[in-house]
C-alpha atoms as a PDB file:
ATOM      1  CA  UNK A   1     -55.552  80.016 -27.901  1.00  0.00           C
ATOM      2  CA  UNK A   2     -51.615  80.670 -28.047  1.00  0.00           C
ATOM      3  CA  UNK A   3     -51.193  76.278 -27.217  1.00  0.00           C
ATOM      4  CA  UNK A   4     -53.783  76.065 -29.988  1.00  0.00           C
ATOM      5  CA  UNK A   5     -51.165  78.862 -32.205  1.00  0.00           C
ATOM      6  CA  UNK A   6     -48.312  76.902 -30.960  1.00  0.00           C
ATOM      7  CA  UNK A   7     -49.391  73.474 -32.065  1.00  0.00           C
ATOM      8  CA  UNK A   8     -50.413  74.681 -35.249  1.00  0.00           C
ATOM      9  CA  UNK A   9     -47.041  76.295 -35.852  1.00  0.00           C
ATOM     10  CA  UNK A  10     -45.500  72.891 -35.230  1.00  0.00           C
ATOM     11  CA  UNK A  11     -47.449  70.993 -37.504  1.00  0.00           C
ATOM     12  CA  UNK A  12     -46.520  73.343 -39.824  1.00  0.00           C
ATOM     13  CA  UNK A  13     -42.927  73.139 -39.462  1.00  0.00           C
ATOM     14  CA  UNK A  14     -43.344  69.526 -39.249  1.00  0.00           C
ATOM     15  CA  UNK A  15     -45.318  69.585 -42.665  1.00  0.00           C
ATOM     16  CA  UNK A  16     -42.418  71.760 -43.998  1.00  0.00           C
ATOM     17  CA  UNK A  17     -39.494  69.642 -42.502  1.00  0.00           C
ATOM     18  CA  UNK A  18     -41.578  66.477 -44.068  1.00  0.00           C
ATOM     19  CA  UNK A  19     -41.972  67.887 -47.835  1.00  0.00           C
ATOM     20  CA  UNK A  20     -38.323  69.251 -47.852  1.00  0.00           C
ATOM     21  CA  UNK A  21     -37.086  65.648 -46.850  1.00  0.00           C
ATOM     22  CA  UNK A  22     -39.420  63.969 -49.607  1.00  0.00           C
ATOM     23  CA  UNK A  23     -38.212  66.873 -52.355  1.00  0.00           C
ATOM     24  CA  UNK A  24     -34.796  66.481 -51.772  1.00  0.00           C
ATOM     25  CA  UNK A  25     -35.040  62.395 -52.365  1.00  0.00           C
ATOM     26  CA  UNK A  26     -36.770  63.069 -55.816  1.00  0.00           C
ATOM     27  CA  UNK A  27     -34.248  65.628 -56.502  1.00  0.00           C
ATOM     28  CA  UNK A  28     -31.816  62.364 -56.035  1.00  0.00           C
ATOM     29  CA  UNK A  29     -33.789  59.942 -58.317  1.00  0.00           C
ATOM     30  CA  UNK A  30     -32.899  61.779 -61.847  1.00  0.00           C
ATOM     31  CA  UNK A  31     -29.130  60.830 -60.213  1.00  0.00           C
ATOM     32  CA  UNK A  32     -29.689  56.905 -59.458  1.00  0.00           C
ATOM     33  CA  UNK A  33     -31.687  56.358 -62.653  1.00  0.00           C
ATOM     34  CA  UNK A  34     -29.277  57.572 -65.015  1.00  0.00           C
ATOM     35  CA  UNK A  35     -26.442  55.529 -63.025  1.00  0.00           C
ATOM     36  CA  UNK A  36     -28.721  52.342 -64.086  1.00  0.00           C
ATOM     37  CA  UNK A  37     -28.965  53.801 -67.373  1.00  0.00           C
ATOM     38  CA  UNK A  38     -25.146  53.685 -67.595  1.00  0.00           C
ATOM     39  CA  UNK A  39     -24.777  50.613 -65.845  1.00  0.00           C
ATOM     40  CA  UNK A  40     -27.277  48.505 -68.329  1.00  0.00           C
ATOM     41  CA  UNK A  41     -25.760  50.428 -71.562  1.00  0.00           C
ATOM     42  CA  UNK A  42     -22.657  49.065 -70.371  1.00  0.00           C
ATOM     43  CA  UNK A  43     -23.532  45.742 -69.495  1.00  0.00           C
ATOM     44  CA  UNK A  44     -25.212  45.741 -72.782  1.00  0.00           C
ATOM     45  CA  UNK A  45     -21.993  46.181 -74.329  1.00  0.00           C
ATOM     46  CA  UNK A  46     -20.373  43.391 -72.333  1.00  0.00           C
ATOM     47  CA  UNK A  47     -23.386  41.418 -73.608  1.00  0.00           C
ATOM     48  CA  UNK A  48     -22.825  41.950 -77.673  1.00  0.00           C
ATOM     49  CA  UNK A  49     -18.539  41.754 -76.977  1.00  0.00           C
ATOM     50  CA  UNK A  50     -19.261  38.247 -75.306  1.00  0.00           C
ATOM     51  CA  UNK A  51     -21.695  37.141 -77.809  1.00  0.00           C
ATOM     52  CA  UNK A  52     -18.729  38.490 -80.864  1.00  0.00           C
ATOM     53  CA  UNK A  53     -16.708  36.313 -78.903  1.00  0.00           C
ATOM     54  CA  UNK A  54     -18.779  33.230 -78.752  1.00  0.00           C
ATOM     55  CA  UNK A  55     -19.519  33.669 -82.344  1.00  0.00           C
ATOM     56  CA  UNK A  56     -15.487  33.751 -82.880  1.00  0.00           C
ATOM     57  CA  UNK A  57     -14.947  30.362 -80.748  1.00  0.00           C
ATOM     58  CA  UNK A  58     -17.724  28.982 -82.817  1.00  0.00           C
ATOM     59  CA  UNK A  59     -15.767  29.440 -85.745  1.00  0.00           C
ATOM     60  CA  UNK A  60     -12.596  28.151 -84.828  1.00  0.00           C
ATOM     61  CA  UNK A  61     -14.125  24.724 -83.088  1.00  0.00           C
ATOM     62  CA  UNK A  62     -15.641  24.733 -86.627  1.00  0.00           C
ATOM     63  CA  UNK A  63     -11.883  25.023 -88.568  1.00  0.00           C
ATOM     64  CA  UNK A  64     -10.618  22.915 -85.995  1.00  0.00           C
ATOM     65  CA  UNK A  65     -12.795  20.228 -86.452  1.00  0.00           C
ATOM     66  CA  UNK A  66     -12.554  20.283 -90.250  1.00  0.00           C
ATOM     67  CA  UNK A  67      -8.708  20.023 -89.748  1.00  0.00           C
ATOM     68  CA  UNK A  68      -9.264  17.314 -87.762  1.00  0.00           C
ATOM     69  CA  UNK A  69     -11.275  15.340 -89.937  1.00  0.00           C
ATOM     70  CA  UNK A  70      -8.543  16.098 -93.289  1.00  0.00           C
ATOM     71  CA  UNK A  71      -5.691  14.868 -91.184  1.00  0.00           C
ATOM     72  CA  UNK A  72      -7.535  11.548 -90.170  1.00  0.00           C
ATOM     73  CA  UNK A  73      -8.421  11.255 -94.299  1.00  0.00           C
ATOM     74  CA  UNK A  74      -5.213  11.600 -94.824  1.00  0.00           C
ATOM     75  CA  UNK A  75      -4.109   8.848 -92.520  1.00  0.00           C
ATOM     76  CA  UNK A  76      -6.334   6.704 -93.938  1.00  0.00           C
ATOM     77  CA  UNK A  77      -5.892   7.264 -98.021  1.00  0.00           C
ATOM     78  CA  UNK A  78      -2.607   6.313 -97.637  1.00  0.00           C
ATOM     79  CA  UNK A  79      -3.761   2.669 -95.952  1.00  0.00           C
ATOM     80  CA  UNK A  80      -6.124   2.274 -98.652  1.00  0.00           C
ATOM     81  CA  UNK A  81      -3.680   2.806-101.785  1.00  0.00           C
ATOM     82  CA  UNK A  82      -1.798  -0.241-101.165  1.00  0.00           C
ATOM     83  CA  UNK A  83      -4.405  -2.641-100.757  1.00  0.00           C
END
């Protein structure tokens, strides 16, 4: 009976040993998932400042090209005048 006692006691600490271990990684999860939360709001805002600054080169390619095309119009009026 006392192997039988003994045994039993083990399990138990075993049991006890086994549910601390498991409580103490939930008690880690509320820490890693609001790291991720942080880490995606911030990516997010890396996302809408790169997107501002596509938007931004979008526009100037746009001026640029209209520049381009006055200054070639204006090479070419002046050809056509004298003609």
């Amino acid at each position: 009976m006392e192997q039988a006692e003994l045994l039993f006691k083990e399990n138990v600490d075993a049991w006890i040993k086994q549910i601390r271990n498991e409580l103490s990684e939930f008690q880690d999860i509320p820490a890693v998932v609001e790291e991720n939360i942080n880490n995606i709001q911030h990516n997010y805002e890396l996302i809408q400042e790169m997107k501002d600054e596509v938007e931004d080169l979008k526009q100037e390619v746009k001026l640029l090209k209209i520049m381009h095309i006055l200054v070639l119009k204006q090479k070419n009026e002046p050809m056509k005048t004298p003609a």
